[in-house]
Protein backbone atom coordinates (compact mmCIF):
# COMPACT_ATOMS: atom_id res chain seq x y z
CA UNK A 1 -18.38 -18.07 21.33
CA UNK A 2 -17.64 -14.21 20.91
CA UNK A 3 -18.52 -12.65 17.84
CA UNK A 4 -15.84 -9.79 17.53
CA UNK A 5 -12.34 -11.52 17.34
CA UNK A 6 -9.43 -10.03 16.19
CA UNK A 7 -5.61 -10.95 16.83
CA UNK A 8 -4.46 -7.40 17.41
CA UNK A 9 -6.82 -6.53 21.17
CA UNK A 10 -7.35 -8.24 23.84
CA UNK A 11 -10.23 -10.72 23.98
CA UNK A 12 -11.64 -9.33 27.24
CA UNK A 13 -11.74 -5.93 25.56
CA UNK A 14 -13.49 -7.43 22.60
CA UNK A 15 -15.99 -9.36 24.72
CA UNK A 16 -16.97 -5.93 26.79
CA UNK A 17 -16.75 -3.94 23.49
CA UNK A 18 -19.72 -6.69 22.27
CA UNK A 19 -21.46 -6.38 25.04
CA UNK A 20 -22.18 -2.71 24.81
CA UNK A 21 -23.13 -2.54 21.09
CA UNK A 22 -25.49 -5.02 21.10
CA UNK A 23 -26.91 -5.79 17.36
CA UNK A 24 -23.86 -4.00 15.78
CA UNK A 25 -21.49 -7.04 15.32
CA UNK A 26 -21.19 -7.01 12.32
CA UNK A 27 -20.20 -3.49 11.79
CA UNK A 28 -17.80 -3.50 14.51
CA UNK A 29 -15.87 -6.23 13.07
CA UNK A 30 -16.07 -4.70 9.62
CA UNK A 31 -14.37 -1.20 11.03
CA UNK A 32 -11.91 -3.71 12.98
CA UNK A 33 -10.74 -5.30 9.70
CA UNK A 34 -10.67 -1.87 7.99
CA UNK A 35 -8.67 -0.11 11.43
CA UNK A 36 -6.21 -3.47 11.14
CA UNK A 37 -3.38 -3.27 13.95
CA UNK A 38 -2.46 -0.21 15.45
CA UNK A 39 0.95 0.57 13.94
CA UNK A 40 -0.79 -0.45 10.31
CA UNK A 41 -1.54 2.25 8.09
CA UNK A 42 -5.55 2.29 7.74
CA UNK A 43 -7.74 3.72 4.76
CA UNK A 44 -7.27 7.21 4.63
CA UNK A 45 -11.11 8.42 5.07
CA UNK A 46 -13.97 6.25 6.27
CA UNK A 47 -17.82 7.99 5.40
CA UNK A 48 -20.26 5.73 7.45
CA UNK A 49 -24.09 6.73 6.62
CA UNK A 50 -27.49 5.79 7.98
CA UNK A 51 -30.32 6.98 9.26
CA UNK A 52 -30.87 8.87 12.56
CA UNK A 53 -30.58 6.83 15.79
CA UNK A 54 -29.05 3.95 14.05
CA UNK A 55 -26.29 4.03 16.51
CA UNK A 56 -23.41 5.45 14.21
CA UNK A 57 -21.92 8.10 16.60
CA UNK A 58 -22.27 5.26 19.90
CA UNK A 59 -20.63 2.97 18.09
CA UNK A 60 -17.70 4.92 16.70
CA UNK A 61 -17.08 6.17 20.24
CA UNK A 62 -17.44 3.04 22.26
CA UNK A 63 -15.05 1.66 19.70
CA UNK A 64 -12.51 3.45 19.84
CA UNK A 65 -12.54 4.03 23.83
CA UNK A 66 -12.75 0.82 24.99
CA UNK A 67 -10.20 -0.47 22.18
CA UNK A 68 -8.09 2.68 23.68
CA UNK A 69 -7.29 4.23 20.67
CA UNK A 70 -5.88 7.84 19.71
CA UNK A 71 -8.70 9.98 18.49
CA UNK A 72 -10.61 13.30 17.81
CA UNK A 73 -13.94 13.16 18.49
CA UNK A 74 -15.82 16.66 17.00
CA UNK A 75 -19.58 17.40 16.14
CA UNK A 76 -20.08 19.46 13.18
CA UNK A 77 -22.77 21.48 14.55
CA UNK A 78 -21.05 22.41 17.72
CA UNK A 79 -18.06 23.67 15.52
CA UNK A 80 -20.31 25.46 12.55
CA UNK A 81 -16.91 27.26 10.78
CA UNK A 82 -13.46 25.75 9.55
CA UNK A 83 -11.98 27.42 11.55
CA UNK A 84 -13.84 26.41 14.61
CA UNK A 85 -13.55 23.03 13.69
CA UNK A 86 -9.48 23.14 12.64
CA UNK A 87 -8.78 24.50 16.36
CA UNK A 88 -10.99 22.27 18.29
CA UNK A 89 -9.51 19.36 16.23
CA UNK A 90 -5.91 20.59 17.31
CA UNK A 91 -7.07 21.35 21.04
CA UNK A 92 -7.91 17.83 21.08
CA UNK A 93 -4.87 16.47 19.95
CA UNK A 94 -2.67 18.51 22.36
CA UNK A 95 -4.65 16.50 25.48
CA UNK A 96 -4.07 13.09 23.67
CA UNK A 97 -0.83 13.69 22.74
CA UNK A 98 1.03 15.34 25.97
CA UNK A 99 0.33 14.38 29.31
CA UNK A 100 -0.66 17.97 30.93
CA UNK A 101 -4.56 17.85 30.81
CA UNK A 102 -4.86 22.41 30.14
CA UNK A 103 -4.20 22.65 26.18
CA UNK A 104 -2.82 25.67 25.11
CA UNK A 105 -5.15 27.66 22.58
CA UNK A 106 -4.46 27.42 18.90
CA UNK A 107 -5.10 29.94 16.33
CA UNK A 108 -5.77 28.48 12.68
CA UNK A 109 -6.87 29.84 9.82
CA UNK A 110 -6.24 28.06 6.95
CA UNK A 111 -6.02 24.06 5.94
CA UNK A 112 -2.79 24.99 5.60
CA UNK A 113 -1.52 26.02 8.75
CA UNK A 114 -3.78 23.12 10.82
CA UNK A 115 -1.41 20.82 8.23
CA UNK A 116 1.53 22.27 9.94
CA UNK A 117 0.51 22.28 13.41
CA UNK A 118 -1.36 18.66 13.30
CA UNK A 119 2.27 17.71 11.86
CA UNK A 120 3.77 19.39 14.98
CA UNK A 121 1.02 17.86 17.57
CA UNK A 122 1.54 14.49 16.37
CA UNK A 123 5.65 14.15 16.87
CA UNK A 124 5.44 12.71 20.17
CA UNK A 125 6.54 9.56 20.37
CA UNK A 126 3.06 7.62 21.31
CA UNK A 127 0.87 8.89 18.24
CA UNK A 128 3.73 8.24 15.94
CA UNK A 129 3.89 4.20 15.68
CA UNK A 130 -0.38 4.30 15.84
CA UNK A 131 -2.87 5.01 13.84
CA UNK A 132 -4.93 8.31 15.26
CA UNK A 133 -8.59 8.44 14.04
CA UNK A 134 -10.27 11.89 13.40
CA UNK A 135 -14.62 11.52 13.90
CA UNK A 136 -16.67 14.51 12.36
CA UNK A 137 -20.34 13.77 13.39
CA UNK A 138 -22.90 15.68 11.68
CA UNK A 139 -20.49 15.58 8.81
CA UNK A 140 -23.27 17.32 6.37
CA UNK A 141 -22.14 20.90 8.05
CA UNK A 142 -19.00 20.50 6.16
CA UNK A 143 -20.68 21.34 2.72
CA UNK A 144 -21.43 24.49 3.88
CA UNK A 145 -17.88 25.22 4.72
CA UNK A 146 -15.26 26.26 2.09
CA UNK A 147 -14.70 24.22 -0.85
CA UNK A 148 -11.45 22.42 -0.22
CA UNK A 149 -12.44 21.51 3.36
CA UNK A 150 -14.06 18.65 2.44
CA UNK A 151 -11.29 17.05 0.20
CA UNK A 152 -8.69 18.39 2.12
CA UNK A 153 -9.93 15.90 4.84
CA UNK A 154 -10.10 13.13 2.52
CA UNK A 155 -6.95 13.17 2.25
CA UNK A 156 -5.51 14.60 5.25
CA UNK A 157 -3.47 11.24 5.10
CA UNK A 158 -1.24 11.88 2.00
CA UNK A 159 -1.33 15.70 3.04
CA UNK A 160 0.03 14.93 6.50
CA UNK A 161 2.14 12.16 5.24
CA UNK A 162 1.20 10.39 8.75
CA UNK A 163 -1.14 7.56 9.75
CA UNK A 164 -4.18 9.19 10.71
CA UNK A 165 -7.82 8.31 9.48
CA UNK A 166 -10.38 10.27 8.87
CA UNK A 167 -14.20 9.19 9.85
CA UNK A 168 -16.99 11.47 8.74
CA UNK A 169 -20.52 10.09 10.37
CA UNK A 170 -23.86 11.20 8.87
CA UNK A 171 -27.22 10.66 7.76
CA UNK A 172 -27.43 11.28 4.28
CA UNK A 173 -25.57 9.70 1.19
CA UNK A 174 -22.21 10.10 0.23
CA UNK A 175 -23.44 10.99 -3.18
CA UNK A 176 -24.90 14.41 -1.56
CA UNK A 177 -21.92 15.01 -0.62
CA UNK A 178 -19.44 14.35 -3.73
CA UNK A 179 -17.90 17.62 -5.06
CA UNK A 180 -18.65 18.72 -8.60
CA UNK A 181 -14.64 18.90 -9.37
CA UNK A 182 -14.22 15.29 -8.09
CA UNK A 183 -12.17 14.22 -4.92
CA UNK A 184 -10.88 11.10 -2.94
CA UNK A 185 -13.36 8.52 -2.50
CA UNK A 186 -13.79 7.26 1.13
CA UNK A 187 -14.67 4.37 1.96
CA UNK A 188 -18.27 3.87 2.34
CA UNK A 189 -20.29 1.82 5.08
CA UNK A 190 -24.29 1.96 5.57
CA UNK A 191 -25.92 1.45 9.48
CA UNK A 192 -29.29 0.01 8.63
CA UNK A 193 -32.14 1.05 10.93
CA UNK A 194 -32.75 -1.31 13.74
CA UNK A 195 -35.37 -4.63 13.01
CA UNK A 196 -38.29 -4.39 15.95
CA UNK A 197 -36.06 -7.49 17.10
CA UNK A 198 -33.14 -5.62 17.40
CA UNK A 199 -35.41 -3.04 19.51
CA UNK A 200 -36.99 -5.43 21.55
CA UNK A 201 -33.24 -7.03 22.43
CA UNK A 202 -31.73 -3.42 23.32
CA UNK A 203 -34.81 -1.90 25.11
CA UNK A 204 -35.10 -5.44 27.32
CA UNK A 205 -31.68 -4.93 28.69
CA UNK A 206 -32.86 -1.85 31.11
CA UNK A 207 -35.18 -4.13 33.16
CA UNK A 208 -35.36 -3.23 36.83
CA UNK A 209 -33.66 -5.89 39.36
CA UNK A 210 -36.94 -5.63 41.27
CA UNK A 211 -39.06 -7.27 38.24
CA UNK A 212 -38.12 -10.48 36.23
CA UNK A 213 -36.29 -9.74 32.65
CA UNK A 214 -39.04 -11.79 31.26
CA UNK A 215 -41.77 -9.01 32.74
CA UNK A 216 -39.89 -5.90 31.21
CA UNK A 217 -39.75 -7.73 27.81
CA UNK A 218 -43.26 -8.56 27.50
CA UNK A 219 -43.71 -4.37 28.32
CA UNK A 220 -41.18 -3.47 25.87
CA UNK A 221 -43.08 -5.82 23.44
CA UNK A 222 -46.22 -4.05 24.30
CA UNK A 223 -44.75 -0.82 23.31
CA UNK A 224 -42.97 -1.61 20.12
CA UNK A 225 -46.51 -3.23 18.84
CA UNK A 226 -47.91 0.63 19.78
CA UNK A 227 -45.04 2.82 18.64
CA UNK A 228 -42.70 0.64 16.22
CA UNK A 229 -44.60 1.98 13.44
CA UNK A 230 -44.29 5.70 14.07
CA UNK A 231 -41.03 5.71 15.65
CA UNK A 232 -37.94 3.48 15.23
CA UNK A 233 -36.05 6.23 17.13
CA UNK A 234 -33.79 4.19 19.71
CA UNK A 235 -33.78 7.45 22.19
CA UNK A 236 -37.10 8.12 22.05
CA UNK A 237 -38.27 4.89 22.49
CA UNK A 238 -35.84 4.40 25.49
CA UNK A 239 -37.78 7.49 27.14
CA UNK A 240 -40.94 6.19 26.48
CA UNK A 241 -40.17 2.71 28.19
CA UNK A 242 -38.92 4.33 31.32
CA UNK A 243 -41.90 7.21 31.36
CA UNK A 244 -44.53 5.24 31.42
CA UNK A 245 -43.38 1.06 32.88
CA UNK A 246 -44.52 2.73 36.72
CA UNK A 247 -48.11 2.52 34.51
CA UNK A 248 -47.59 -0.72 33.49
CA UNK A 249 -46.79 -2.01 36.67
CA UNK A 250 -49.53 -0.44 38.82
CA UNK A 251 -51.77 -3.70 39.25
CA UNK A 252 -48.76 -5.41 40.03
CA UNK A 253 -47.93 -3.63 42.91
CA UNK A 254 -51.76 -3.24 44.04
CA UNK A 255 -51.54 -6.74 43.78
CA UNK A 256 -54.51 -6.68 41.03
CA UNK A 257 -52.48 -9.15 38.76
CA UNK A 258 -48.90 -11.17 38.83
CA UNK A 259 -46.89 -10.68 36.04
CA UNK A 260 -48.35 -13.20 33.81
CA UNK A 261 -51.86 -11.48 33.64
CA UNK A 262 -50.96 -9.54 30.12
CA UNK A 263 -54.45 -8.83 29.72
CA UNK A 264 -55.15 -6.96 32.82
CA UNK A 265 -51.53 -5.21 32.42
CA UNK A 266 -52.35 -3.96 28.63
CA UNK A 267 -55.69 -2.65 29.58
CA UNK A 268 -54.45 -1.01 32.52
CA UNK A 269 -51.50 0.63 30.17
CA UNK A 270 -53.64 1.19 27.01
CA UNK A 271 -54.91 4.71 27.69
CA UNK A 272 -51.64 5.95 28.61
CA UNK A 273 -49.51 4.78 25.93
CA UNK A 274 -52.86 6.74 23.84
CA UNK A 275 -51.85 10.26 25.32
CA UNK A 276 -48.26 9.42 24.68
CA UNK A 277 -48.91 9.02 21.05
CA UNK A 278 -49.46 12.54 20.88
CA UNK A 279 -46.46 13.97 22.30
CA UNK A 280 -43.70 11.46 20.19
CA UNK A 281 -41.02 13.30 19.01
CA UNK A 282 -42.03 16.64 21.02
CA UNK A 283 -40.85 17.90 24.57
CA UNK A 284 -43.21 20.72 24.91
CA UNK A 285 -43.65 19.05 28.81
CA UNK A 286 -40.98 17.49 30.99
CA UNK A 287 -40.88 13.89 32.17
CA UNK A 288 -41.88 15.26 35.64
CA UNK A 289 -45.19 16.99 34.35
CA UNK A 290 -46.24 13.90 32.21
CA UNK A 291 -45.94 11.90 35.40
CA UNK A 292 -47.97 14.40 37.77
CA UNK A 293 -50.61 14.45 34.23
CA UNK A 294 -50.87 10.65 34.45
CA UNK A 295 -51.56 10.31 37.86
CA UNK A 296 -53.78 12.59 38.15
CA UNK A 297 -55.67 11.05 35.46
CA UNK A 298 -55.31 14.13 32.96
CA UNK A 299 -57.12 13.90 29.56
CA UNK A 300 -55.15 13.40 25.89
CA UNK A 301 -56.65 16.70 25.61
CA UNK A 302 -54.58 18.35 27.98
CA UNK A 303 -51.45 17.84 26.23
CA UNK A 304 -50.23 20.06 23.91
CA UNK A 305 -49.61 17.41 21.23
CA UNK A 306 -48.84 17.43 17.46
CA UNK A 307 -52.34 19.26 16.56
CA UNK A 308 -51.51 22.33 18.80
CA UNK A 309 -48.20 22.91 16.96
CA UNK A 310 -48.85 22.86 13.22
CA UNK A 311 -51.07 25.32 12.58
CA UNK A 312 -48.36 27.93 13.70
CA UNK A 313 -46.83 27.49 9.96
CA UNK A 314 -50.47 27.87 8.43
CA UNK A 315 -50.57 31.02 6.53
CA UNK A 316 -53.20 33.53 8.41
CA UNK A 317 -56.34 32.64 5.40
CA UNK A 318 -55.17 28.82 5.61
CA UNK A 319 -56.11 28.85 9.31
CA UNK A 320 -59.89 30.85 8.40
CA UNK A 321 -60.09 28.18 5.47
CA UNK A 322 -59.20 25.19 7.90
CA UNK A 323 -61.89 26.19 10.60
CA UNK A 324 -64.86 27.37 7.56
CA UNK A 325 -63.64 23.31 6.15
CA UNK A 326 -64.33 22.03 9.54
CA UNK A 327 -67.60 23.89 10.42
CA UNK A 328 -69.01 22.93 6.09
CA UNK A 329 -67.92 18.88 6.84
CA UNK A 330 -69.53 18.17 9.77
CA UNK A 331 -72.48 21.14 9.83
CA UNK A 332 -75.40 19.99 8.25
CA UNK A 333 -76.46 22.41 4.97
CA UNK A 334 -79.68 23.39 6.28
CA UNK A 335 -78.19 25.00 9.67
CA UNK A 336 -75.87 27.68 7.58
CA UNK A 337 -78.41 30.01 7.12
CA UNK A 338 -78.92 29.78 11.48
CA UNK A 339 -75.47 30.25 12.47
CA UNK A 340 -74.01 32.33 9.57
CA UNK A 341 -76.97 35.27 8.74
CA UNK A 342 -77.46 38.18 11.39
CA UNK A 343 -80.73 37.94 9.43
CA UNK A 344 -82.71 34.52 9.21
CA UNK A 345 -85.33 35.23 10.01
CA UNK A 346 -87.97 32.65 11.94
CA UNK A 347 -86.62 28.78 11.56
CA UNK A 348 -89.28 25.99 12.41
CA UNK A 349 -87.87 23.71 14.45
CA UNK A 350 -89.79 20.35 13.25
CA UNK A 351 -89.75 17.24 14.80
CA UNK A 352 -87.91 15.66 12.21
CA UNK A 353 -84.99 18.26 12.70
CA UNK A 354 -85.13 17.02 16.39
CA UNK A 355 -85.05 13.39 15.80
CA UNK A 356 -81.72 13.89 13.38
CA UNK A 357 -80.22 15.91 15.36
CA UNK A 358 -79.78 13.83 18.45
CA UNK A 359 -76.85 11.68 16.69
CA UNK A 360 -73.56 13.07 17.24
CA UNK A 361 -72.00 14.77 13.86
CA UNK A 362 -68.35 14.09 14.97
CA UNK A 363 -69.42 10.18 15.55
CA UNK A 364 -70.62 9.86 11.82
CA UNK A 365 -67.69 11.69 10.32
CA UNK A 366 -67.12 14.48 8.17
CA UNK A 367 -68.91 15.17 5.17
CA UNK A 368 -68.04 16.53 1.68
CA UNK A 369 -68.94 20.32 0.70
CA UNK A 370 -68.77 21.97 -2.57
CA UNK A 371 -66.24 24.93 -2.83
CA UNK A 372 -68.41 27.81 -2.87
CA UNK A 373 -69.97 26.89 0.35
CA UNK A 374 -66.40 26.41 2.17
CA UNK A 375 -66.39 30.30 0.31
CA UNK A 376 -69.62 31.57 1.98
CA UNK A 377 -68.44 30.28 5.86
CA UNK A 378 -65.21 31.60 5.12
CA UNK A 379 -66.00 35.03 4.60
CA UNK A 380 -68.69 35.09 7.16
CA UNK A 381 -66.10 33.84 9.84
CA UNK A 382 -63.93 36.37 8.66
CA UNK A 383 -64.43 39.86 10.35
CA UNK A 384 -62.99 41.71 7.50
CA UNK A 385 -63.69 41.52 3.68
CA UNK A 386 -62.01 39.24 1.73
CA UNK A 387 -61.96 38.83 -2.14
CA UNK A 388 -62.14 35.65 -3.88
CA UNK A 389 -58.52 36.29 -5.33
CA UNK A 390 -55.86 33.27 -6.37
CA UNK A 391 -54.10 33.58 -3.59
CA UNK A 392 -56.75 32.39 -1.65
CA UNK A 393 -57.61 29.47 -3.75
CA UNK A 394 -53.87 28.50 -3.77
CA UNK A 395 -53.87 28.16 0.26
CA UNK A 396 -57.15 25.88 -0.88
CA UNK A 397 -54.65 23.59 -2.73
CA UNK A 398 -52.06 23.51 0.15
CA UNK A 399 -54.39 22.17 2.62
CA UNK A 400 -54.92 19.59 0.23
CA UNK A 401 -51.12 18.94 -0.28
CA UNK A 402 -50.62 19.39 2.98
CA UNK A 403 -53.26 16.13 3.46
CA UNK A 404 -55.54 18.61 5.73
CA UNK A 405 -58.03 18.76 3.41
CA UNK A 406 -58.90 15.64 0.70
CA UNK A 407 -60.56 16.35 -2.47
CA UNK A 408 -63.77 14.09 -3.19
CA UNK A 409 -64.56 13.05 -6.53
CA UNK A 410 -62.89 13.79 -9.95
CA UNK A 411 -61.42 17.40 -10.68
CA UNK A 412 -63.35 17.38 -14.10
CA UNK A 413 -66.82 17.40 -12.35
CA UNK A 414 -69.36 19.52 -13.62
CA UNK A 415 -70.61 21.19 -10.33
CA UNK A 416 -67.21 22.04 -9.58
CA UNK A 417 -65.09 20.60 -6.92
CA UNK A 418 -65.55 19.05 -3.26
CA UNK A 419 -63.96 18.43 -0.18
CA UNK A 420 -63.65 16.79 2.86
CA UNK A 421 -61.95 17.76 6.53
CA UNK A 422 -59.28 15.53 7.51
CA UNK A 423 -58.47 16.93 10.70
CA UNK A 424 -59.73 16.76 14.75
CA UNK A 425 -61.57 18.91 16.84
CA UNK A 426 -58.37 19.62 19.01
CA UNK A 427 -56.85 20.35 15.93
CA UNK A 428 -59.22 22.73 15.25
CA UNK A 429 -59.44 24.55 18.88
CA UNK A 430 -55.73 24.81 18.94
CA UNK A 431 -56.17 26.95 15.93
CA UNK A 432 -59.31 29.14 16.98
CA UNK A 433 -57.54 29.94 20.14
């Protein structure tokens, strides 16, 4: 039994309309109670929040184009100025409104004169006895427009005196938006963020023909239990799947495993969903090079993930402080003397020195170091002088803010305070380069 019913549309548009928002039923059917029939007079302005990739703007649009309804469809980003936005708003119009597809340009300066020409644009016959539905995405921008923009568009309805609707899409609240002097209140409607089930339905429906739909799900199930809790991102996670499921099916086709062997499958994909842990969110390589990297069995290292790309908002001291941090936690005390001093003179090398030093540093982890050593390797790393001034111990306090650095201990201790590095050895090449 379909989900989305409503006496006003067909039910075979209804049925496709659920089929292509999957996990969005109830939304749709809320805007399709608030829309009512087409020659009904809807609620004036509709502000529909929620986070990013929550499948606001997709929805709005497949909405109203498979229901075939009038609209004006404009992102607020694309069309940065009121004016911009007024003339692409009437441009619009002119194509759904006549039947020649070249729209003459418009020239519109004030709220006032698009009132007049939407007023002129709507008089043909088809937009009059419907309801046409204006969509500003990115609907944030218009703060930073003039003042009466905003509530002019709230009630473009009683302005207009036609049946149009307003929709403004965005990701923040409407209460970031309200204006100090007061204005209509639109109606307001929140997307939640999708549930890991909701992912796992969506993602599942992009399965290849040549592999069973229960095969791609147990993949996409793999990859949610990897990435669900650093991205719920919808678009990224749909690149992921498709970058890296050739990976995941490699014993398959070598004939290695069948499809049930999940063990052999995850171990085989394991290191490669790894490196693409690093590069979530960032596109500093196409899909094409990631593919050559993978099989030619490039290292993590070889990307240029999150690590390479912080430091370039480190102040120019906060980079020095980072790298002196990083040489104190995981240097043992007794070696500064050999790799900091032109001048150290002879240093014994004992057998017990030789019998520490065969364990790995980085394997044990780093270790904490009082300020005024993280001082001494600084300005020894340094080539030219620096004084101790507050500026310098205020970058100090950054890295800790900035979770770089973590403070050991209480601040009130007597031998002052200590700290630990929090951050890799890429981390710290990327800077030093």
């Amino acid at each position: 039994m379909p989900n989305l019913e409503h006496p006003a549309y067909p039910a075979a548009d209804l049925l496709r309309l659920e089929s292509l928002v999957p996990c969005r039923e109830s939304q749709v059917s809320m805007l399709l109670s608030i829309f009512g029939e087409r020659q009904q007079f809807s609620f004036p302005s509709i502000f529909i929040y929620g986070h990013t990739s929550s499948g606001k703007t997709y929805v709005m649009q497949t909405l109203l184009t498979t229901l075939q309804l009038p609209h004006v469809f404009v992102n607020c980003v694309e069309y940065f100025t009121s004016r911009l936005l007024l003339e692409e708003i009437l441009i619009q119009l002119q194509s759904c409104s006549s039947d020649t597809e070249q729209a003459s340009p418009v020239h519109c300066d004030t709220f006032n004169d698009f009132v007049r020409l939407f007023k002129q644009a709507v008089a043909s016959s088809e937009l009059q006895d419907q309801t046409l539905y204006i969509v500003l995405d990115r609907a944030e921008q218009l703060r930073e427009m003039e003042a009466n923009i905003l509530p002019a568009f709230l009630r473009l309805q009683e302005l207009t005196d036609r049946n149009v609707t307003v929709v403004l899409l965005s990701e923040i609240v409407w209460e970031l938006f309200r204006p100090n002097v007061g204005c209509f209140e639109p109606f307001t409607m929140y997307f939640p963020d999708y549930s890991i089930g909701h992912l796992q339905k969506i993602l599942s429906q992009n399965h290849l023909p040549e592999y069973s739909a229960d095969f791609y799900a147990a993949y996409i199930n793999i990859l949610l239990g990897v990435f669900y809790m650093v991205c719920r991102d919808l678009k990224e996670l749909r690149h992921l799947a498709a970058l890296n499921f050739s990976k995941y099916c490699e014993p398959v086709v070598r004939g290695e495993a069948n499809e049930r062997d999940t063990r052999k499958l995850w171990k085989n994909i394991e290191p490669h969903l790894k490196k693409a842990m690093q590069t979530v969110y960032l596109r500093e390589i196409s899909s094409s090079q990631w593919e050559r990297l993978q099989h030619d069995g490039g290292e993590p290292g070889q990307l240029k993930g999150l690590s390479a790309h912080t430091h370039v908002e480190l102040p120019y001291y906060s980079k020095f402080l980072l790298i002196a941090a990083y040489l104190a936690s995981y240097n043992p005390v007794r070696t500064d003397k050999r790799f900091f001093l032109k001048h150290h003179g002879k240093i014994r090398k004992t057998n017990f020195l030789k019998k520490h030093e065969k364990t790995s540093n980085h394997l044990l982890g780093p270790k904490p170091f009082p300020l005024d050593r993280l001082l001494a390797i600084l300005y020894s790393i340094v080539d030219n002088r620096v004084a101790p001034t507050a500026n310098i111990f205020s970058q100090i306090t950054s890295l800790v803010t900035l979770q770089l650095l973590s403070m050991v201990g209480q601040n009130d201790q007597l031998d002052g305070p200590r700290y630990k590095c929090t951050v890799s050895l890429d981390f710290i090449r990327a800077i030093a380069r």
